[in-house]
C-alpha atoms as a PDB file:
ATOM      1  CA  UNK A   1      10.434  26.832  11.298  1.00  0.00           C
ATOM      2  CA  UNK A   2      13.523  24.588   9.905  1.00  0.00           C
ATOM      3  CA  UNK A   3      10.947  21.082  10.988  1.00  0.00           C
ATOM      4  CA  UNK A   4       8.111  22.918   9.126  1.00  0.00           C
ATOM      5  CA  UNK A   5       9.583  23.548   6.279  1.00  0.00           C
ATOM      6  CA  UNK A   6      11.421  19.739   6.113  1.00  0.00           C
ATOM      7  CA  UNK A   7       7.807  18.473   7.232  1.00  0.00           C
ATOM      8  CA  UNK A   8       6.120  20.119   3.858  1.00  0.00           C
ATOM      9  CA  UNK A   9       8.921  18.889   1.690  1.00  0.00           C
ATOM     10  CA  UNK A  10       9.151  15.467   2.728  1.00  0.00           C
ATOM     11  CA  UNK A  11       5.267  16.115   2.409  1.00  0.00           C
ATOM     12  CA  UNK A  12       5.806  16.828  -1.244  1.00  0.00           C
ATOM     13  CA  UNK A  13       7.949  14.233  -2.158  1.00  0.00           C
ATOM     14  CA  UNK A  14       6.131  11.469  -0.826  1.00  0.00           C
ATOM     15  CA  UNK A  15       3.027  12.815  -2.843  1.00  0.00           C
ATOM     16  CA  UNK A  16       4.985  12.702  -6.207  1.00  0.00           C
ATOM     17  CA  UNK A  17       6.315   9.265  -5.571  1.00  0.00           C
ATOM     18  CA  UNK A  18       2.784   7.989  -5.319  1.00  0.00           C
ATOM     19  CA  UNK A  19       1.738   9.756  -7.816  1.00  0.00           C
ATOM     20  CA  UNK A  20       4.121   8.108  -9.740  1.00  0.00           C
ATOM     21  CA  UNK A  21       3.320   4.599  -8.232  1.00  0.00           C
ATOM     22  CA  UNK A  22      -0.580   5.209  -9.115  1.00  0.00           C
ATOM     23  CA  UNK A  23       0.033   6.139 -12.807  1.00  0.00           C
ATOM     24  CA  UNK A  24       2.625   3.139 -13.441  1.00  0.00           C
ATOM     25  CA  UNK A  25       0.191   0.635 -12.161  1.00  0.00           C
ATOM     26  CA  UNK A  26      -2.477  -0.741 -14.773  1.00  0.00           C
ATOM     27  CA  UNK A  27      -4.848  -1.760 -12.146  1.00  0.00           C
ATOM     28  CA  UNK A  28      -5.498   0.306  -9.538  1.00  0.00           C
ATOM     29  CA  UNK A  29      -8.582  -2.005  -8.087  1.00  0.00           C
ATOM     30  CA  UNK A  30      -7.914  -5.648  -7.382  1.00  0.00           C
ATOM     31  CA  UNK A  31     -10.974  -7.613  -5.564  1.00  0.00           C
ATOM     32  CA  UNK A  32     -10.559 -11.596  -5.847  1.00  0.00           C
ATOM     33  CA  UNK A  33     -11.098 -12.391 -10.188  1.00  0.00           C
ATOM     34  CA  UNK A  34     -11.941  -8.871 -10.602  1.00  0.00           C
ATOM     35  CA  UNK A  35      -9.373  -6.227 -12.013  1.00  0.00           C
ATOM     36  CA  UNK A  36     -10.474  -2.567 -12.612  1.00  0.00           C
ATOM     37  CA  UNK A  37      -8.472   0.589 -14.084  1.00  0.00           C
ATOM     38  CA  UNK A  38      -9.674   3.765 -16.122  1.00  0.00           C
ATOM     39  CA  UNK A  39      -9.751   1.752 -19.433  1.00  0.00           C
ATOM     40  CA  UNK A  40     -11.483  -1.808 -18.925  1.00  0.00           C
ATOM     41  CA  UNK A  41     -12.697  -4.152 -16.298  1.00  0.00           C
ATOM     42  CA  UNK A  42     -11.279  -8.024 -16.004  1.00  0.00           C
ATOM     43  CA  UNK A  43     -12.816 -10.754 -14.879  1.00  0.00           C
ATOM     44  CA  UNK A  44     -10.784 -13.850 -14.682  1.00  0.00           C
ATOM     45  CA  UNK A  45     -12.205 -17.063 -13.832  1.00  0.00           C
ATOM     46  CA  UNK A  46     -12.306 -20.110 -16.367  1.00  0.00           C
ATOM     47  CA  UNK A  47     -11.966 -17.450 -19.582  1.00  0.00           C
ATOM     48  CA  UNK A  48     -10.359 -14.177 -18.759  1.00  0.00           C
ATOM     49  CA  UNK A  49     -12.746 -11.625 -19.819  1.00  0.00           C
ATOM     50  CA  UNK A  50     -12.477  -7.494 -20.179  1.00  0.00           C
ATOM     51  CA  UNK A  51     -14.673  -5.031 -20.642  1.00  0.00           C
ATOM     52  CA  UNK A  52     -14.300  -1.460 -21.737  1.00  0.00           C
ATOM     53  CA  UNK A  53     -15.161   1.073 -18.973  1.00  0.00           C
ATOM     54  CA  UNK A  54     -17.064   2.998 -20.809  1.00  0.00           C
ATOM     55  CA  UNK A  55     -19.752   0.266 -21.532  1.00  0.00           C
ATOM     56  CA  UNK A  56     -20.065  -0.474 -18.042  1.00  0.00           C
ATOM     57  CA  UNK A  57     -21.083   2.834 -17.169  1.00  0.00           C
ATOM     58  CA  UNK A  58     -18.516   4.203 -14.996  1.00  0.00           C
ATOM     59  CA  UNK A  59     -16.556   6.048 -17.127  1.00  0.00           C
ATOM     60  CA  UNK A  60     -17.254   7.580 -20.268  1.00  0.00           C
ATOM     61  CA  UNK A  61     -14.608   8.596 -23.068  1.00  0.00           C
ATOM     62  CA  UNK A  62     -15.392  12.421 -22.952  1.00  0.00           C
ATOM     63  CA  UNK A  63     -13.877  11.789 -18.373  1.00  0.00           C
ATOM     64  CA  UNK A  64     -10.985   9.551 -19.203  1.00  0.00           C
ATOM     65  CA  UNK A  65      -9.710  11.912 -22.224  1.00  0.00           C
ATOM     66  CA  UNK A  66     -10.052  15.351 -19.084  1.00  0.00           C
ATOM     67  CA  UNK A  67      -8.287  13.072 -16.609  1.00  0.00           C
END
């Protein structure tokens, strides 16, 4: 009962350190020249370029103000 019980906690602290970790980071999807998080997309290749999210489609204002 006493591993249980030390299995959930360390459980539970592991999920609030990356949920920490995941709300620090300003991007959360790197691919090559391409950076994504909730509020724009970046492109960098001779000009560094962003987009809003919203205008791309993937996430609109009314999402991003719930989450």
């Amino acid at each position: 009962m006493l591993l249980l019980l030390l299995g959930i906690i360390v459980l539970h602290v592991t999920v609030l350190v990356l949920l920490f970790i995941s709300t620090i980071v300003s991007q959360w999807l790197v691919n090559g020249g391409h950076t994504a998080d909730l509020w724009q997309n970046c492109t960098s290749g001779s000009v560094f370029h962003c987009l809003t999210s919203s205008t791309n489609g993937e996430c609109s204002p009314a999402i991003r103000a719930v989450v």
